[in-house]
C-alpha atoms as a PDB file:
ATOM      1  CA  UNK A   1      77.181 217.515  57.457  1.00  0.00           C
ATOM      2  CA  UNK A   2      79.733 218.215  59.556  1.00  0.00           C
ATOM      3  CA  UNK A   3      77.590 218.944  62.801  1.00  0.00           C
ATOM      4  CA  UNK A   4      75.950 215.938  61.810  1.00  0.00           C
ATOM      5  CA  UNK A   5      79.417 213.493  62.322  1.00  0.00           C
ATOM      6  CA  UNK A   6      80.286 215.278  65.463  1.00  0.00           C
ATOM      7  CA  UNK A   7      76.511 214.643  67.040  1.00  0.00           C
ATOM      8  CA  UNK A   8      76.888 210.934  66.077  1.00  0.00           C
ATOM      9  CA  UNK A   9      80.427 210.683  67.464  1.00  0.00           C
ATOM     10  CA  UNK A  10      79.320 212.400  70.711  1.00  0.00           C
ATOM     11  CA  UNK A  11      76.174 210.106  70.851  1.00  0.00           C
ATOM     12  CA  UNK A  12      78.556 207.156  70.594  1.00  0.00           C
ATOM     13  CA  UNK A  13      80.500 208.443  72.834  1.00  0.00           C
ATOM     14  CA  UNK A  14      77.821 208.554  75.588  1.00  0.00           C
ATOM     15  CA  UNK A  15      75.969 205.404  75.052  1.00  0.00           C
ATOM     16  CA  UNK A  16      79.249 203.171  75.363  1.00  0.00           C
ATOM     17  CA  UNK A  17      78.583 204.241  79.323  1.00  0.00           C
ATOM     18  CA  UNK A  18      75.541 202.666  78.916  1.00  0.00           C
ATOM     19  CA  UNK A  19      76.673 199.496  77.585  1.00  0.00           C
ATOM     20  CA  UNK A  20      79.308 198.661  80.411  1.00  0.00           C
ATOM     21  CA  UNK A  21      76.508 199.500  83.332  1.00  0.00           C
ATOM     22  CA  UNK A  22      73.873 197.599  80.717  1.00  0.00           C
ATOM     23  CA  UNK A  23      76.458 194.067  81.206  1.00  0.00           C
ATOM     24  CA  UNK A  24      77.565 194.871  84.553  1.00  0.00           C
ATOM     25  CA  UNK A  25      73.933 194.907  85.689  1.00  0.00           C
ATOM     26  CA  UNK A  26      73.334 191.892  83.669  1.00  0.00           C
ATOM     27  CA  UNK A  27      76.383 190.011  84.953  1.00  0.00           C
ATOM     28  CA  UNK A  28      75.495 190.950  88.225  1.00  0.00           C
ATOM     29  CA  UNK A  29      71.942 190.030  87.743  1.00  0.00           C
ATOM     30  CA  UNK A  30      73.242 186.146  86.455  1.00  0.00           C
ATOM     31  CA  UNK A  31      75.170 185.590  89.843  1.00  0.00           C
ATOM     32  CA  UNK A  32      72.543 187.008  92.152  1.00  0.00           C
ATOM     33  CA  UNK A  33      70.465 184.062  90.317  1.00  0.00           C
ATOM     34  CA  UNK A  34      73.521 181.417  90.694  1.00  0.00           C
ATOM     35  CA  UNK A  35      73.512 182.491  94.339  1.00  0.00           C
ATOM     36  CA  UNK A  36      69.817 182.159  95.010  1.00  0.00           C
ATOM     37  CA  UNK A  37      68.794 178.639  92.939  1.00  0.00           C
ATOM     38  CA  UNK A  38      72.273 177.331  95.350  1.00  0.00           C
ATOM     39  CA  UNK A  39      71.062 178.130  98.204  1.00  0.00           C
ATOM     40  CA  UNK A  40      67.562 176.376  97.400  1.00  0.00           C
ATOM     41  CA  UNK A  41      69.395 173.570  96.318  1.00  0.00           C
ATOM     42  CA  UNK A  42      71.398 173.259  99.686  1.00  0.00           C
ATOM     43  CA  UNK A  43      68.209 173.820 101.590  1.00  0.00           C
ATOM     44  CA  UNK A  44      66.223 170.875  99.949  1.00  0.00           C
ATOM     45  CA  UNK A  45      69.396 168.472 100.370  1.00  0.00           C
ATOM     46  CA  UNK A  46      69.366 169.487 104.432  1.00  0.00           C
ATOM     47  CA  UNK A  47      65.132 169.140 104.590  1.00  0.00           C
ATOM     48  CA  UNK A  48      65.704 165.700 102.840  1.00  0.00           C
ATOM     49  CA  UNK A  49      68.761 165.417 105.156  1.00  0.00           C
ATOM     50  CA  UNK A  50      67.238 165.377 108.569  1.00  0.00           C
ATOM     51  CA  UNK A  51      63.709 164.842 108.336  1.00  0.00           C
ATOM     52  CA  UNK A  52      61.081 167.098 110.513  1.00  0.00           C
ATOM     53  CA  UNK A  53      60.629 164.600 113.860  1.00  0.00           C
ATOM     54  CA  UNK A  54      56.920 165.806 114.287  1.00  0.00           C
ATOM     55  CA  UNK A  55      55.535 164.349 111.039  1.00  0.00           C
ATOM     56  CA  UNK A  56      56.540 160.475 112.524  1.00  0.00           C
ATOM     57  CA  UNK A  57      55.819 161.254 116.428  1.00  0.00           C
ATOM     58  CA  UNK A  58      53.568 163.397 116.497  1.00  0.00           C
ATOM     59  CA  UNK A  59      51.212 164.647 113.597  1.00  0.00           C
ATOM     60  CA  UNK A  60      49.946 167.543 113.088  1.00  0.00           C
ATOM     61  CA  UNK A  61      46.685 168.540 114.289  1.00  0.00           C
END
């Protein structure tokens, strides 16, 4: 019973590791999302911004 307690307390022991990389990876993850819908964002405000001068003059053939 005893070996038992120390296995589970070792186990514990190891898998808290785990759980710090497991929400640093998923905090990480969140703002690497953040960061990429922004910079979509920004990019269709500045192609709404200054429109393409090609598609008034001169259309594509």
């Amino acid at each position: 019973m005893m070996r038992l307690f120390w296995m589970v307390c070792l186990a514990t022991s190891l898998l808290t590791g785990c759980a710090v990389i497991s929400v640093a990876d998923a905090a990480t993850s969140l703002a690497v999302g953040v960061v990429k819908t922004t910079v979509k964002i920004a990019g269709a405000v500045v192609d709404v911004a200054i429109p393409d001068e090609d598609t008034e003059e001169n259309p594509a053939k």
